[in-house]
N, C-alpha and C. Protein backbone atom coordinates (compact mmCIF):
# COMPACT_ATOMS: atom_id res chain seq x y z
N UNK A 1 0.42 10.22 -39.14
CA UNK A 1 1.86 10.17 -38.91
C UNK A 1 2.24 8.75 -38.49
N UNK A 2 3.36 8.11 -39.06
CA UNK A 2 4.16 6.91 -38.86
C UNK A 2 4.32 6.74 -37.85
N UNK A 3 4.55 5.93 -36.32
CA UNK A 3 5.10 5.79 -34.75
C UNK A 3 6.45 5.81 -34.91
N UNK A 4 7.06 5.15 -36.62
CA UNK A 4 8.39 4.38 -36.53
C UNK A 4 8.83 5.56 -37.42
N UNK A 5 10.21 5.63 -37.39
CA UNK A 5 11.40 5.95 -38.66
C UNK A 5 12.49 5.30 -38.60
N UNK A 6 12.61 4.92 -39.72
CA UNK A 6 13.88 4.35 -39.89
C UNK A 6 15.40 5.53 -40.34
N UNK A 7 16.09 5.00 -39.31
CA UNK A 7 17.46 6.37 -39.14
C UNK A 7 18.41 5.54 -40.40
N UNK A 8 19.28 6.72 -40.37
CA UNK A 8 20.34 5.81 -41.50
C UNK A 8 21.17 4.65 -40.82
N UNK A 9 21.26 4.41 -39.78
CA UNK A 9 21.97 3.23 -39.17
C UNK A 9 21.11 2.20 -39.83
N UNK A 10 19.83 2.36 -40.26
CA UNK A 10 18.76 1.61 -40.13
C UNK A 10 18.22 1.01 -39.08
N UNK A 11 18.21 1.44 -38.01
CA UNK A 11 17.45 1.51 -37.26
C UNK A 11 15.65 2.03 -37.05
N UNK A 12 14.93 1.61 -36.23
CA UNK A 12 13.82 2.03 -36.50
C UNK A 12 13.51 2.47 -34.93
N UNK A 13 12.90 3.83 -35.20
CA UNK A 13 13.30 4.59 -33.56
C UNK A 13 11.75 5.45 -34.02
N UNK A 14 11.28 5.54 -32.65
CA UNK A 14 10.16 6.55 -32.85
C UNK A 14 10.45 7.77 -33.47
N UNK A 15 9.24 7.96 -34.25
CA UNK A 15 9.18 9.01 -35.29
C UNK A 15 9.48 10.36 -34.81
N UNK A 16 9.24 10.38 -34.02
CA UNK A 16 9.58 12.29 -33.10
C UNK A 16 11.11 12.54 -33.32
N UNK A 17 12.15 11.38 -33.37
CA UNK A 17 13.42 11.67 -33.70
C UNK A 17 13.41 12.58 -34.65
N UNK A 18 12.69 12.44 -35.94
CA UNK A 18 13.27 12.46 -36.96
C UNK A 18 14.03 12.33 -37.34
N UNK A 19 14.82 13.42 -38.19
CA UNK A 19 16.20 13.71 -39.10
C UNK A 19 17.38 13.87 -38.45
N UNK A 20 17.50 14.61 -37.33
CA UNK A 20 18.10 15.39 -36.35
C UNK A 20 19.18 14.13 -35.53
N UNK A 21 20.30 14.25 -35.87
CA UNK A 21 20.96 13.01 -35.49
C UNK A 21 21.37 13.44 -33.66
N UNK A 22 21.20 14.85 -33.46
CA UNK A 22 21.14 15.34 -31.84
C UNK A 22 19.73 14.73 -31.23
N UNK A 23 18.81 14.32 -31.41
CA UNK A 23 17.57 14.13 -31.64
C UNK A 23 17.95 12.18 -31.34
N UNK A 24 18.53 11.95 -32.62
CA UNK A 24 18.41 10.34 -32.36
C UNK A 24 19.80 9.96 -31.29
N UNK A 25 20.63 11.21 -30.95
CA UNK A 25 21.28 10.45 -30.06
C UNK A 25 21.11 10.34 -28.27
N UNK A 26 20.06 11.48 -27.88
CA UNK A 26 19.46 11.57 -27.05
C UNK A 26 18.09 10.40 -27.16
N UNK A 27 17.38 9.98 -28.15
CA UNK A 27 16.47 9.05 -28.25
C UNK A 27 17.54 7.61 -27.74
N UNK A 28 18.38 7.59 -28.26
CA UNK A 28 18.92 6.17 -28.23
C UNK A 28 19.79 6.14 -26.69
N UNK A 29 20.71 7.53 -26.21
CA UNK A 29 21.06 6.87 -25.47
C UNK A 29 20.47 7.87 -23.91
N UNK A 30 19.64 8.81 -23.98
CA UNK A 30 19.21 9.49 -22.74
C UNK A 30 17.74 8.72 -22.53
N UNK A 31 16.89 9.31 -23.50
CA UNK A 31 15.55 9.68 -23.14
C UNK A 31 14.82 7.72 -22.77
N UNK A 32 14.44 7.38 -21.50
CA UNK A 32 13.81 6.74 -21.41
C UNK A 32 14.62 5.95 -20.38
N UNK A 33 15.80 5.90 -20.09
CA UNK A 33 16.59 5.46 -19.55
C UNK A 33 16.41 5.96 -17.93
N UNK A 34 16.80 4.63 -17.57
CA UNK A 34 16.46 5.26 -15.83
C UNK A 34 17.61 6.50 -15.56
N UNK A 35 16.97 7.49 -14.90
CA UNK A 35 17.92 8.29 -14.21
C UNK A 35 17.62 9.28 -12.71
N UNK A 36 19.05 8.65 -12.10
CA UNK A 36 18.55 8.85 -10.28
C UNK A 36 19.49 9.97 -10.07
N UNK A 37 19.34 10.68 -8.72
CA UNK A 37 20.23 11.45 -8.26
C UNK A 37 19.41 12.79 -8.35
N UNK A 38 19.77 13.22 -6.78
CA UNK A 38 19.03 14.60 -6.99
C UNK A 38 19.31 15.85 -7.94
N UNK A 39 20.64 15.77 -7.86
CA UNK A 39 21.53 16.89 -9.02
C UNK A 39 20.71 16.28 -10.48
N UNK A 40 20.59 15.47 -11.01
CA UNK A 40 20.34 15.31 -12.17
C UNK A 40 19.02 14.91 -12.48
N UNK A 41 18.37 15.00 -11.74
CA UNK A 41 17.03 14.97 -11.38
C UNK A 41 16.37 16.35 -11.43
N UNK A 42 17.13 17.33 -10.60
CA UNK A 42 16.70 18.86 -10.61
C UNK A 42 17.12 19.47 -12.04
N UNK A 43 18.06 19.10 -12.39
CA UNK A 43 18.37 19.39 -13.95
C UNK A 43 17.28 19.31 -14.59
N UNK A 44 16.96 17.56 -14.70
CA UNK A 44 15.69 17.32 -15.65
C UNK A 44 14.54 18.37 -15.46
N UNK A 45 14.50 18.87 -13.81
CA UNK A 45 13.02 19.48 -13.79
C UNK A 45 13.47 20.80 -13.96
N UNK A 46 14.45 21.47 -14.04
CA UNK A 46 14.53 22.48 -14.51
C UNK A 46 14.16 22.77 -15.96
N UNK A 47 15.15 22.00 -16.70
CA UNK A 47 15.02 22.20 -18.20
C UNK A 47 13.53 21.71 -18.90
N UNK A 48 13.00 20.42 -18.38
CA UNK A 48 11.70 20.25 -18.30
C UNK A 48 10.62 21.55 -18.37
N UNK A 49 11.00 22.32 -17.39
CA UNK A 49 10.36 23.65 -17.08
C UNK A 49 10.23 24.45 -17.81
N UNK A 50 11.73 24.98 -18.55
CA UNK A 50 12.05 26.27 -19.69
C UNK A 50 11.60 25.06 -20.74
N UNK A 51 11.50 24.10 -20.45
CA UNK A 51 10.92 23.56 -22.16
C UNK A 51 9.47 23.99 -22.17
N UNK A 52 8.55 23.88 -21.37
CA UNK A 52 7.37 24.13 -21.23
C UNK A 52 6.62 25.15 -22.72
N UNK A 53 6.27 24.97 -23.75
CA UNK A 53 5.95 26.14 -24.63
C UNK A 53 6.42 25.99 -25.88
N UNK A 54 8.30 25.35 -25.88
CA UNK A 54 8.58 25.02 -26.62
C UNK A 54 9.01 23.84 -26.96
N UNK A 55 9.92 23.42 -28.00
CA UNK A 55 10.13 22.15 -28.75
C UNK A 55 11.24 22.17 -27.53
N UNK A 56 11.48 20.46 -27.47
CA UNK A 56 12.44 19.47 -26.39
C UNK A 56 13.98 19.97 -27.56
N UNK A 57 13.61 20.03 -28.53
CA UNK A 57 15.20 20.37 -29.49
C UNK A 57 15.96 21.59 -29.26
N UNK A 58 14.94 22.65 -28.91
CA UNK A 58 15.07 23.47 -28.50
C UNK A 58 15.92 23.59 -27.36
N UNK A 59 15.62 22.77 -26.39
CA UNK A 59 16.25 22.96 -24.75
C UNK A 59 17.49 22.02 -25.30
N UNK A 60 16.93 21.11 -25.75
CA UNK A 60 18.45 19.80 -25.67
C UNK A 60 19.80 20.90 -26.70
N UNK A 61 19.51 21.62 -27.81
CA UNK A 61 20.60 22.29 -28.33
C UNK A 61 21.17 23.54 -27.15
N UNK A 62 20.18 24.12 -26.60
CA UNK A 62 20.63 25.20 -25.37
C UNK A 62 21.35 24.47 -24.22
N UNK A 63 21.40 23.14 -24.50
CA UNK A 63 21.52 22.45 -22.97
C UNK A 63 22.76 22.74 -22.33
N UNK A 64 23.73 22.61 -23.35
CA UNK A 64 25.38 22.96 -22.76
C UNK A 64 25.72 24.19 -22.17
N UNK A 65 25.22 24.97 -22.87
CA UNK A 65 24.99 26.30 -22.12
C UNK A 65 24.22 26.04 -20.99
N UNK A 66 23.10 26.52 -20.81
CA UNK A 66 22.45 26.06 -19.71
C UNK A 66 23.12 25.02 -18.47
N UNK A 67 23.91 24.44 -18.98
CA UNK A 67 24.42 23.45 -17.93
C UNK A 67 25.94 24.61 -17.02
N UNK A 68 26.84 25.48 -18.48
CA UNK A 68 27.31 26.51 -18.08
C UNK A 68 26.98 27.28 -17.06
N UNK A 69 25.68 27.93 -17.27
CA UNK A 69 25.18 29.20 -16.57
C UNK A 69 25.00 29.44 -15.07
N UNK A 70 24.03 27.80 -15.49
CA UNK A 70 23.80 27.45 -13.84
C UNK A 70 24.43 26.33 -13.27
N UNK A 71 25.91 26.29 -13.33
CA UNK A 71 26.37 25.94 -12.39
C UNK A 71 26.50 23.87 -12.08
N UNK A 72 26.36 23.92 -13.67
CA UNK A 72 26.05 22.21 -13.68
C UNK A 72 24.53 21.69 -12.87
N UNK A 73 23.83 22.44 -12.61
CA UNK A 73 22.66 22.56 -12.12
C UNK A 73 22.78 21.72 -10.15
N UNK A 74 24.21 22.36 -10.20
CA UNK A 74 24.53 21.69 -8.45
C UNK A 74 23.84 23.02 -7.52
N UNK A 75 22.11 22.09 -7.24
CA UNK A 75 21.44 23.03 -6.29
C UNK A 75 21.85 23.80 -5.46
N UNK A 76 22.77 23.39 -4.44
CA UNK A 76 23.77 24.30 -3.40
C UNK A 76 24.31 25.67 -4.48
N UNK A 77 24.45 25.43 -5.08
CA UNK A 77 25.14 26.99 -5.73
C UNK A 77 23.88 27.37 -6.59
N UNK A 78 23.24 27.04 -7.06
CA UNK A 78 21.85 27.72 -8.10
C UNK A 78 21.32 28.33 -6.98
N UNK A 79 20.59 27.68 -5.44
CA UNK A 79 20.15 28.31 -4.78
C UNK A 79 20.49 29.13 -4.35
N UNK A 80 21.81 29.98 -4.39
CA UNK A 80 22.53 31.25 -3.96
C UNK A 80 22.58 32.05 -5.01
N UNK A 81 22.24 31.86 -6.18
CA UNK A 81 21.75 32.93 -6.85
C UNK A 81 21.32 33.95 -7.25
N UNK A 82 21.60 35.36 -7.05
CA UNK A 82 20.53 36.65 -6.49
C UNK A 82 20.36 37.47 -7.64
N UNK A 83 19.70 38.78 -7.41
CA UNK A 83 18.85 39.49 -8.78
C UNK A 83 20.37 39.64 -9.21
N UNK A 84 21.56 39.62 -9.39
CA UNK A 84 22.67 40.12 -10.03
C UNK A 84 22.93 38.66 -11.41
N UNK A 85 22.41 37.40 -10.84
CA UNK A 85 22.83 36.59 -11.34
C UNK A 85 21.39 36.50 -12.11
N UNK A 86 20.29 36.65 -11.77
CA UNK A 86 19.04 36.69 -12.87
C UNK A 86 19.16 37.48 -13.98
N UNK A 87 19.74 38.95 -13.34
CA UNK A 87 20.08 39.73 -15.08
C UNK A 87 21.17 39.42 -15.68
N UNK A 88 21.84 38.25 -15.32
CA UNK A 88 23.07 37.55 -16.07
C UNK A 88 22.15 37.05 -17.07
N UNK A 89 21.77 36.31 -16.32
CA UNK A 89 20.97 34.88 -17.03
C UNK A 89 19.94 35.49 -18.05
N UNK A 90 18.88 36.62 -17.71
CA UNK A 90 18.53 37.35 -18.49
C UNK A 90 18.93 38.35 -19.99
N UNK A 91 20.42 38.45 -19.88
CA UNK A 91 21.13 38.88 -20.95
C UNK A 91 21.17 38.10 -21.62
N UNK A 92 21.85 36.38 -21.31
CA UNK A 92 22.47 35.39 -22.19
C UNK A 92 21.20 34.78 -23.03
N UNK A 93 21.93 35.31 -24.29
CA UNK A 93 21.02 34.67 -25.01
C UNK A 93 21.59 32.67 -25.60
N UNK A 94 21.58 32.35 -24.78
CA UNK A 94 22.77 31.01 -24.87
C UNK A 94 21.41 30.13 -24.23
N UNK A 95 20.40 30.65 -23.64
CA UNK A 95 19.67 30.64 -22.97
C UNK A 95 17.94 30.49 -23.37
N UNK A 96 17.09 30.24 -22.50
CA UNK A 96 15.72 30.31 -22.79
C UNK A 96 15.67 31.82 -21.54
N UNK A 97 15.58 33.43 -22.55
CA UNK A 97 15.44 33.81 -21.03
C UNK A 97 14.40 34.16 -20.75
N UNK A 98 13.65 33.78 -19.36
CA UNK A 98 12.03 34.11 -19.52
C UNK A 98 12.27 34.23 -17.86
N UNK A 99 12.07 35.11 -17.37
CA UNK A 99 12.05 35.62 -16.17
C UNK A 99 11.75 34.80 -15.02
N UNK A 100 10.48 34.50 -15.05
CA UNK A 100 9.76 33.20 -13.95
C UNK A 100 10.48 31.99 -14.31
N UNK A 101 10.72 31.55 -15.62
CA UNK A 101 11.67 30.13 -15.13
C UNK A 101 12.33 30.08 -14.45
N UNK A 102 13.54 31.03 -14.90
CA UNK A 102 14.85 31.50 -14.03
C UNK A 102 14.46 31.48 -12.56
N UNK A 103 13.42 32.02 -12.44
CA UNK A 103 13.34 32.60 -10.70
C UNK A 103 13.08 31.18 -10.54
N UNK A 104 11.94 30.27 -11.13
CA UNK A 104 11.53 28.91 -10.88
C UNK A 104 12.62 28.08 -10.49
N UNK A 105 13.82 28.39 -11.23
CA UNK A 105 15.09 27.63 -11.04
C UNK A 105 15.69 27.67 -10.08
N UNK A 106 16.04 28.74 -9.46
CA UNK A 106 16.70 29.43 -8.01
C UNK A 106 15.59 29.05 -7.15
N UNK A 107 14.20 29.05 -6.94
CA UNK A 107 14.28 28.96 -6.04
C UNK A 107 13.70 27.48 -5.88
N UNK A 108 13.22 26.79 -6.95
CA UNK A 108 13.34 25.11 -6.70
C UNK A 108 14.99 24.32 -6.39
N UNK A 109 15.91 25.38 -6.57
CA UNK A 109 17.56 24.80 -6.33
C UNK A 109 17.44 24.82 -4.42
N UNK A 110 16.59 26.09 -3.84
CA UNK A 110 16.99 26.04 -2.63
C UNK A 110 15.63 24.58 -1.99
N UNK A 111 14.95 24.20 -2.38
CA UNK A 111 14.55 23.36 -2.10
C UNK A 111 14.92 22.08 -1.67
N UNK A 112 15.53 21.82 -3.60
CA UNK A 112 16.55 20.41 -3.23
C UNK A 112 17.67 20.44 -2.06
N UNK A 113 18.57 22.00 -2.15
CA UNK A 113 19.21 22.13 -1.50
C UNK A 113 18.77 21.45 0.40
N UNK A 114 17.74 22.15 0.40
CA UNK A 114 17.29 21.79 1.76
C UNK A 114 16.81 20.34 2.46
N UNK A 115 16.59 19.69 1.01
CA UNK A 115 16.25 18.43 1.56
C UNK A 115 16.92 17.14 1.47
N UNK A 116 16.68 16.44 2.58
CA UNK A 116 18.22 15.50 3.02
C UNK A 116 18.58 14.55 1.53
N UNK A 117 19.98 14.50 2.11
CA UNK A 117 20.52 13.58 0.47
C UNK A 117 19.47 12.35 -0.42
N UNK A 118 19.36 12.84 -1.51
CA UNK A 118 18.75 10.92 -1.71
C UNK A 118 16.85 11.49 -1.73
N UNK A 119 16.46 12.76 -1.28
CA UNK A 119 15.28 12.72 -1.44
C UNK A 119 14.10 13.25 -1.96
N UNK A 120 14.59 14.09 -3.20
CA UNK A 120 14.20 14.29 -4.23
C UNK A 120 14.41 13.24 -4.95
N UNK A 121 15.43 12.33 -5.47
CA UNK A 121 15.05 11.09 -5.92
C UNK A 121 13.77 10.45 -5.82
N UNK A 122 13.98 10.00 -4.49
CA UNK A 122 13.30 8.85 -4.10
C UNK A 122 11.97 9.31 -4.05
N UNK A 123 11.58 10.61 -3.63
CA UNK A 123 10.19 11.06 -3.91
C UNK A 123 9.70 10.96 -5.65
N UNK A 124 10.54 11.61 -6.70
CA UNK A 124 10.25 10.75 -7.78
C UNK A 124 9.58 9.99 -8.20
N UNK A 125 10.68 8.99 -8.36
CA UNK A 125 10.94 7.52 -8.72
C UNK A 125 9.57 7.14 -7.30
N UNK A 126 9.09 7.72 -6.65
CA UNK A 126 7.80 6.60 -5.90
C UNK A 126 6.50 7.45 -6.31
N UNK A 127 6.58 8.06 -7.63
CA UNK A 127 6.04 8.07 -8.08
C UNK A 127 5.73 7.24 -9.58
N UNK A 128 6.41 6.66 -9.89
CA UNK A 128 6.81 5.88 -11.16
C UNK A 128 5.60 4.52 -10.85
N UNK A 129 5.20 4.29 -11.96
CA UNK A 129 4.39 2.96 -12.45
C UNK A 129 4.79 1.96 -11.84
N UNK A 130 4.73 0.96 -11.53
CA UNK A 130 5.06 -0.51 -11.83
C UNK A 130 5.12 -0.57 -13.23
N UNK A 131 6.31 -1.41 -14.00
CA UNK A 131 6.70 -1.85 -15.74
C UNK A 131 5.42 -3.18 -15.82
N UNK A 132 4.82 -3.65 -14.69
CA UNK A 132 3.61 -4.47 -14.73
C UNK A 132 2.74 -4.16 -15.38
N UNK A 133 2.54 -2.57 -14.47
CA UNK A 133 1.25 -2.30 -14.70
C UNK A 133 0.79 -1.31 -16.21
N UNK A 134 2.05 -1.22 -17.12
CA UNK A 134 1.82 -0.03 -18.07
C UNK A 134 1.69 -1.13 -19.04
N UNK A 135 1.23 -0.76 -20.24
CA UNK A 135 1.69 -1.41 -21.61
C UNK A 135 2.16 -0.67 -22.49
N UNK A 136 2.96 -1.55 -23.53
CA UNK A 136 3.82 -0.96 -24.37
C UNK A 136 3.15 -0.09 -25.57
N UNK A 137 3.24 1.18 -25.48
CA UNK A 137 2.05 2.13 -26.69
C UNK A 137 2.45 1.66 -28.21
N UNK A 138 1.88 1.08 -29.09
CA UNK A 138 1.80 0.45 -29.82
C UNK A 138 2.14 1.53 -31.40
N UNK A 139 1.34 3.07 -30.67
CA UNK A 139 1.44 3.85 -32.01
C UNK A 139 1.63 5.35 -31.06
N UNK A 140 2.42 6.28 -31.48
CA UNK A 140 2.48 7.54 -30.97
C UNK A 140 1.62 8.15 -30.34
N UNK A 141 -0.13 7.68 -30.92
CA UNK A 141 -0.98 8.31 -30.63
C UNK A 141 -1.97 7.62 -29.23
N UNK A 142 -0.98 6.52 -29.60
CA UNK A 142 -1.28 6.03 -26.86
C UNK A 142 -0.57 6.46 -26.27
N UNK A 143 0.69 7.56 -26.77
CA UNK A 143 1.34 8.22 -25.49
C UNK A 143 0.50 9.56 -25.15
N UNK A 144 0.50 9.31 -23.48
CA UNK A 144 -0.59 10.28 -23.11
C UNK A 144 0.45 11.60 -22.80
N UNK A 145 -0.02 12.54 -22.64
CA UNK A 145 0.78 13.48 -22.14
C UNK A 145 0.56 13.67 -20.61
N UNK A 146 -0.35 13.60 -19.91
CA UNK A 146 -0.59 13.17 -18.76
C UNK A 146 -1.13 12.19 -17.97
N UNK A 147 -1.13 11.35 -17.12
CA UNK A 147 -1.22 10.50 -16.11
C UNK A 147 -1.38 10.77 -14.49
N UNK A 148 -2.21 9.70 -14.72
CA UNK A 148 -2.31 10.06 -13.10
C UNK A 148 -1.03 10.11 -11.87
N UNK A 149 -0.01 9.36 -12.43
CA UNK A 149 1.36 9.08 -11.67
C UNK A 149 1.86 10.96 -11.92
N UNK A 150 1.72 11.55 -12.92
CA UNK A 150 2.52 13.03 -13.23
C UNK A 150 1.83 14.07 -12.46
N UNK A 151 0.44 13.65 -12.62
CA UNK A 151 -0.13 14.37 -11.57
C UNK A 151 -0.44 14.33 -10.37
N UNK A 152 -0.14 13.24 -9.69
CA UNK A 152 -0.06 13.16 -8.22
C UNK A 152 1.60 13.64 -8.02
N UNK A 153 2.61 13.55 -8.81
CA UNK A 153 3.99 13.92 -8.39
C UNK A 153 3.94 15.42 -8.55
N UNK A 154 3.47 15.84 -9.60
CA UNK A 154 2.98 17.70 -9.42
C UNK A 154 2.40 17.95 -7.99
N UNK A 155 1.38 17.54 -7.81
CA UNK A 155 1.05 18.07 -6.49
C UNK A 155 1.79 17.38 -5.61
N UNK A 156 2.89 16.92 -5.36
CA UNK A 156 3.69 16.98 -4.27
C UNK A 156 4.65 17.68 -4.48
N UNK A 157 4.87 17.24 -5.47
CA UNK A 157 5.79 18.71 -5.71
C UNK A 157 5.68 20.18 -4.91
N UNK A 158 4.26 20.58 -5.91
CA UNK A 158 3.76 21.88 -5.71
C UNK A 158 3.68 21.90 -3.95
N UNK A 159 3.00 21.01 -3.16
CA UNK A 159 2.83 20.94 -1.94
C UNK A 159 3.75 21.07 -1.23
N UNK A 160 5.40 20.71 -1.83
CA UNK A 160 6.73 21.24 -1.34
C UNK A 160 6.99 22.67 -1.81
N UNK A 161 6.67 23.10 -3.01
CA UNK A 161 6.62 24.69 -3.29
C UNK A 161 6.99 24.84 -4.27
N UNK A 162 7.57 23.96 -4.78
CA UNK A 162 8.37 23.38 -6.15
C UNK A 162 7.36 24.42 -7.06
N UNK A 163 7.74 25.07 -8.35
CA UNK A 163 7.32 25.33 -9.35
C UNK A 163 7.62 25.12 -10.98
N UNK A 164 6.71 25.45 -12.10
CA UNK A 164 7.24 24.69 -13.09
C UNK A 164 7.15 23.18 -13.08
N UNK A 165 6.17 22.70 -12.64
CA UNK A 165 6.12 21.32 -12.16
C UNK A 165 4.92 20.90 -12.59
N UNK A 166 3.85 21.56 -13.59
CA UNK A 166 2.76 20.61 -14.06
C UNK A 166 2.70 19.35 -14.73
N UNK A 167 1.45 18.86 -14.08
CA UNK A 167 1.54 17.56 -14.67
C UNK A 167 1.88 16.87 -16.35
N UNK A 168 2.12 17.77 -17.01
CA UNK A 168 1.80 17.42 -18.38
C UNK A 168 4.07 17.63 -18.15
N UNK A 169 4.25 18.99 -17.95
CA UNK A 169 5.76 18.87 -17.89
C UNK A 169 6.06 17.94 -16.96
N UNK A 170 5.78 17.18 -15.42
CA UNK A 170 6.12 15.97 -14.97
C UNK A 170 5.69 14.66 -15.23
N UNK A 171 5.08 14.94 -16.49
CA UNK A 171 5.16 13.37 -17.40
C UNK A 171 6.57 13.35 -18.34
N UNK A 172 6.44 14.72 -18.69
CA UNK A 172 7.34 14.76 -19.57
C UNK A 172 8.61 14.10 -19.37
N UNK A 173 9.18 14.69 -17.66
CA UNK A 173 9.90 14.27 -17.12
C UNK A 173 10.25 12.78 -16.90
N UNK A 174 9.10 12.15 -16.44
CA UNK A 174 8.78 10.80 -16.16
C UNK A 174 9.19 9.88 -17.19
N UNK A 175 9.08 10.46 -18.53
CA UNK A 175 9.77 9.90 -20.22
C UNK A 175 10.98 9.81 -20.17
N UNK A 176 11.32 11.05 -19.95
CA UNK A 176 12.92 11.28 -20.22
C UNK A 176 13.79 10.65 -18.80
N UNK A 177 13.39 10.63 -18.23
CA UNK A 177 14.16 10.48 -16.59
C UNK A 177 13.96 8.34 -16.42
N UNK A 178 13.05 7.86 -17.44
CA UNK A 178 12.84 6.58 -17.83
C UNK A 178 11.87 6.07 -16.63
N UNK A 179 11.18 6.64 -15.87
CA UNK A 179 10.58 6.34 -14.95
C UNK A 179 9.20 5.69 -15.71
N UNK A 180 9.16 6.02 -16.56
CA UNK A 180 8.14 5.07 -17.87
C UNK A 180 8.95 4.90 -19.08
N UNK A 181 8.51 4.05 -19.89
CA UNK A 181 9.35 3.74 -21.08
C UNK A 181 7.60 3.61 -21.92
N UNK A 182 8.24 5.36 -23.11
CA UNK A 182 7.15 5.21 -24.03
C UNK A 182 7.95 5.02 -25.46
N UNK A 183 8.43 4.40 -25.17
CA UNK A 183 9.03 3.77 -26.75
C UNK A 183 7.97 3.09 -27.29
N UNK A 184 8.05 3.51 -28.63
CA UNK A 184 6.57 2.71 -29.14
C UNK A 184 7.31 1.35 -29.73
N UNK A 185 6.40 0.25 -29.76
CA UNK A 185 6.36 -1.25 -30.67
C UNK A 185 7.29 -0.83 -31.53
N UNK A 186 8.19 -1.91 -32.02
CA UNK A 186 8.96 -2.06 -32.99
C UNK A 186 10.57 -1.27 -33.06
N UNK A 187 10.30 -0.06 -32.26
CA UNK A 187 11.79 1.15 -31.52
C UNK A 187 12.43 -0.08 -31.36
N UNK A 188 13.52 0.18 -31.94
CA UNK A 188 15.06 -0.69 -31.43
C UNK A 188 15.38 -0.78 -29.72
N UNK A 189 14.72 0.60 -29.42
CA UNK A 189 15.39 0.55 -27.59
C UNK A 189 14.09 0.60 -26.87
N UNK A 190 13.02 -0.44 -27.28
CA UNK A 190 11.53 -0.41 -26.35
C UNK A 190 12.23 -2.05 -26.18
N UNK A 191 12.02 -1.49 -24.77
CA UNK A 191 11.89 -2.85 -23.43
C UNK A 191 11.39 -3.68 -23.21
């Protein structure tokens, strides 16, 4: 498989885009890009989560919904969530519905909820590389799916209680949230 494709802008963007112009507009203007804030941070690790199994196209087309259901993913209200609002969420098929995410969701919302402003961020992001210390993956096949940075942030995670948080889904995160930049050589938007 190619690292590169060239889009009809002519652009040349990693190959995982493909065809899918929802696909190249999240490549070009979300995925890799720094992003802070606990609200949108818990988002990422939510949806991160229900992606777990399946394709990222998958979650990113459910996403608007999903952003519906639960509440813009503002922890203070996800964490008040009770079995009335799980068999909501369980009906909608607008949705990924799989029982343990959902619950994963509610009750990683009362988490963030609980902890002071600013620190789910910052726990993050101090997990992130130095841009020193990484190099730029040259072909699709040097992006790792896990690291030692995803898996030391899983187990703090987990050590807070957090679930849905393996290391392979908190790399994932770490991509999309730009806390690494795996844009391969030659991508129009590698750094």
């Amino acid at each position: 498989m190619t690292s590169l494709r060239t889009g009809p802008d002519e652009r040349a963007r990693c190959s995982w885009v493909g065809d899918d112009a929802e696909y190249r507009r999240y490549h070009d203007e979300e995925w890799g890009h720094p992003l802070h804030g606990d609200r949108a941070l818990f988002e990422k690790m939510a949806l991160e989560g229900f992606q777990a199994g399946l394709s990222w196209i998958t979650i990113l087309r459910k996403r608007p919904r999903f952003r519906e259901v639960f509440a813009g993913f503002q922890p203070e209200i996800v964490a008040e969530f009770g079995p009335d609002d799980v068999e909501r969420l369980m009906s909608d098929a607008g949705i990924i519905r799989n029982r343990a995410k959902i619950a994963a969701t509610i009750s990683n919302a009362a988490l963030v909820r609980d902890l002071p402003a600013g620190e789910l961020d910052a726990l993050m992001w101090s997990f992130a590389p130095a841009a020193s210390d990484r190099h730029r993956p040259r072909e699709l096949g040097e992006v790792p799916a896990v690291t030692a940075e995803s898996t030391a942030l899983s187990r703090a995670l987990r050590a807070r209680g957090f679930r849905f948080v393996g290391p392979t889904t908190m790399y994932a995160l770490m991509q999309s949230a730009g806390m690494v930049d795996d844009h391969v050589d030659g991508c129009w938007r590698a750094t």
